[in-house]
C-alpha atoms as a PDB file:
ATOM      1  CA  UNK A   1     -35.080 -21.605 -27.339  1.00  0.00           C
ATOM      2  CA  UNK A   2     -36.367 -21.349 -23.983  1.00  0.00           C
ATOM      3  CA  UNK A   3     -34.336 -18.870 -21.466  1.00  0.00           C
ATOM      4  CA  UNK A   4     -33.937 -22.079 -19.246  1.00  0.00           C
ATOM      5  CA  UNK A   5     -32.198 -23.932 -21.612  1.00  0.00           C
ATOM      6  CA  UNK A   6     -29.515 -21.299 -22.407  1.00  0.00           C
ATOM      7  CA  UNK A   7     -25.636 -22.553 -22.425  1.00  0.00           C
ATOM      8  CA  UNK A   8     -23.798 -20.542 -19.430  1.00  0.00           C
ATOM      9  CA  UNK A   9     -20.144 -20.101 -19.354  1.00  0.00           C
ATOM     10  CA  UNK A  10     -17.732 -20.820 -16.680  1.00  0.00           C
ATOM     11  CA  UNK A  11     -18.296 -17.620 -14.694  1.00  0.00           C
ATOM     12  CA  UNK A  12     -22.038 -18.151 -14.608  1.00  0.00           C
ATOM     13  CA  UNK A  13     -21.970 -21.384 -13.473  1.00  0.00           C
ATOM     14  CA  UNK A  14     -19.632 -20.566 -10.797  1.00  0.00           C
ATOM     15  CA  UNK A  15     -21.890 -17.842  -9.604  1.00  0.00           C
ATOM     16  CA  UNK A  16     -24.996 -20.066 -10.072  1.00  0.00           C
ATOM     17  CA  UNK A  17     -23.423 -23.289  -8.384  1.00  0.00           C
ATOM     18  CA  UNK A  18     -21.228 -21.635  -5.694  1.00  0.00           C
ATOM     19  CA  UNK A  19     -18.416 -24.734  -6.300  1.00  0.00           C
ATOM     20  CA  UNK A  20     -15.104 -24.306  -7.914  1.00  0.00           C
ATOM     21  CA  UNK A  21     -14.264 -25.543 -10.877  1.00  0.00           C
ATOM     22  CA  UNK A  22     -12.021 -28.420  -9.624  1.00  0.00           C
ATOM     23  CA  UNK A  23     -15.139 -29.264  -7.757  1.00  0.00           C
ATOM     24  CA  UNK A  24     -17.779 -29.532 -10.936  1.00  0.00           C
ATOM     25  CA  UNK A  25     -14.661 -31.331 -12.642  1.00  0.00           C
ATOM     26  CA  UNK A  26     -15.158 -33.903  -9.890  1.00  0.00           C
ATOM     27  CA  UNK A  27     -18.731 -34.301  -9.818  1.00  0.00           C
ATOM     28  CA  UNK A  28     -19.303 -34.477 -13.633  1.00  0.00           C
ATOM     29  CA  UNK A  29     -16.447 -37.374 -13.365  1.00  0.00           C
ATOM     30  CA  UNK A  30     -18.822 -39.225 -10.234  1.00  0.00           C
ATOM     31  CA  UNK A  31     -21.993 -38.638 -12.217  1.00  0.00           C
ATOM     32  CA  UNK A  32     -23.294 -35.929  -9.221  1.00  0.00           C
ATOM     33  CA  UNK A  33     -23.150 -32.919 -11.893  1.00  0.00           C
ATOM     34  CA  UNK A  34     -24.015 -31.661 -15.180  1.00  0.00           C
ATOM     35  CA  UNK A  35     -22.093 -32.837 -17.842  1.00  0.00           C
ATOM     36  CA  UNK A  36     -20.780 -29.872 -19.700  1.00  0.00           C
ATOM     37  CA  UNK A  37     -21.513 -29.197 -23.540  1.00  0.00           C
ATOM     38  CA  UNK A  38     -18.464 -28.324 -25.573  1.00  0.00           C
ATOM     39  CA  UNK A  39     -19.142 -25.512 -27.579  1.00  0.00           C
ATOM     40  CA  UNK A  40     -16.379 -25.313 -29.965  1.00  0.00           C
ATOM     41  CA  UNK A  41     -12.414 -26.686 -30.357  1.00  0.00           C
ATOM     42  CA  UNK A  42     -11.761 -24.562 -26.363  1.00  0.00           C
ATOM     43  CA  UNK A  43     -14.639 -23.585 -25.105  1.00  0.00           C
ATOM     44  CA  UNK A  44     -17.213 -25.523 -23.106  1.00  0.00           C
ATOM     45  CA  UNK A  45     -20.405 -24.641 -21.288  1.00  0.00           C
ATOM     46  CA  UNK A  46     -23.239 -25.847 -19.015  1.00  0.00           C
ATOM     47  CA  UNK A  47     -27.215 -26.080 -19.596  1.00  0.00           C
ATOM     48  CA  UNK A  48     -28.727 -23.664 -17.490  1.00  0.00           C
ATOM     49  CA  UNK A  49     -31.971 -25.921 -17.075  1.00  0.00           C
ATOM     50  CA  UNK A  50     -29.277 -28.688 -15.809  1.00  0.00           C
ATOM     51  CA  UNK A  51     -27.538 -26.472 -13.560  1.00  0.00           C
ATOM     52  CA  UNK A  52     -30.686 -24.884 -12.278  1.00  0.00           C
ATOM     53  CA  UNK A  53     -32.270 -28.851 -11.346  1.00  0.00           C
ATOM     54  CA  UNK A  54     -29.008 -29.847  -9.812  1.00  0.00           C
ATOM     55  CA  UNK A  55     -28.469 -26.643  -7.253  1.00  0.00           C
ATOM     56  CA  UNK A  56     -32.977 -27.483  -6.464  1.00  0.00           C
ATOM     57  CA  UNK A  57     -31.623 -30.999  -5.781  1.00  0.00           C
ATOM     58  CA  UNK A  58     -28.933 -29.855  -3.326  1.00  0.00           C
ATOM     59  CA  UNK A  59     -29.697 -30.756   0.150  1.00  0.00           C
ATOM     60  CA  UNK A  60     -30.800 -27.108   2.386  1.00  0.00           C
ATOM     61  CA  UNK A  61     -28.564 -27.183   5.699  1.00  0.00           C
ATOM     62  CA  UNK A  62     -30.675 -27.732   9.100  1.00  0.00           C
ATOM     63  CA  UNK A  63     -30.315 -27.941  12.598  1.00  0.00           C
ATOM     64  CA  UNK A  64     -31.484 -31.032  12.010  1.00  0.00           C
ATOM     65  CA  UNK A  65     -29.301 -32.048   9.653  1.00  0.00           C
ATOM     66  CA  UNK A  66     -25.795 -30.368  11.244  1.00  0.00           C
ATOM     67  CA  UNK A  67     -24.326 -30.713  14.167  1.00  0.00           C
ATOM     68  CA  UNK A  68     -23.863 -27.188  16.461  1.00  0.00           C
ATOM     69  CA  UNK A  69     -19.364 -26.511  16.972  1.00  0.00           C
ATOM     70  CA  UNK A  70     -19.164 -25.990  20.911  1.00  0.00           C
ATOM     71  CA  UNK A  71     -18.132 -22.396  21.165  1.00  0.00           C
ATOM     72  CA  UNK A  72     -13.879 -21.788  21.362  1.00  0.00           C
ATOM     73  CA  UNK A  73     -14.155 -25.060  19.366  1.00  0.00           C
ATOM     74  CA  UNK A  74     -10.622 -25.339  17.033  1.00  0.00           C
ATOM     75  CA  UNK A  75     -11.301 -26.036  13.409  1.00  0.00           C
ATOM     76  CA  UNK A  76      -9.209 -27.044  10.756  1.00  0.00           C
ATOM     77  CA  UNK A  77      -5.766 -28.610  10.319  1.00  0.00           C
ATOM     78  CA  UNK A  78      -3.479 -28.160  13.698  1.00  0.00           C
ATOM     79  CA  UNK A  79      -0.484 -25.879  13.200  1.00  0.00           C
ATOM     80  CA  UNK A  80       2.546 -27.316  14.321  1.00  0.00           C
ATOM     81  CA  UNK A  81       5.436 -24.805  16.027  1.00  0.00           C
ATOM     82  CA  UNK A  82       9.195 -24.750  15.032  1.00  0.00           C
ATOM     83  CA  UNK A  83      10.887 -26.982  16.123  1.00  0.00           C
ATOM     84  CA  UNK A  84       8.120 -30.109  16.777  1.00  0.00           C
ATOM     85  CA  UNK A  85       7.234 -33.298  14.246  1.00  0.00           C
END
């Protein structure tokens, strides 16, 4: 068996992938990730070759391809005081 085509556990592939698992869930269910390989009655892994050819496929972030946030810029969901709906 060739090293690339080892079976990684969930750990692994978190550390390998950088997404939760809630994410890979998600993206096995849409087609966009590895399908996992169930390895016995609870316990369920990933190909490493797979994994490997999907993070390669992965799009490398830009300045081309992302926009610059104007400095001061607020991100994320506004926080609304007590007292206001």
């Amino acid at each position: 068996m060739d090293a690339r085509d080892r079976i990684v556990r969930e750990p692994e592939r978190r550390q390998i992938t950088c997404i939760s698992p809630a994410s890979a869930w998600r993206g096995e269910k849409a087609g966009t990730f590895p399908k996992r390989v169930r390895l016995g009655e609870n316990s369920v892994g990933w190909k490493l070759s797979e994994l490997l050819a999907w993070v390669d496929s992965r799009e490398i972030a830009t300045t081309v391809n992302t926009k610059p946030v104007a400095p001061g810029a607020k991100r994320g969901r506004k926080r609304h005081q007590a007292g206001e709906v």
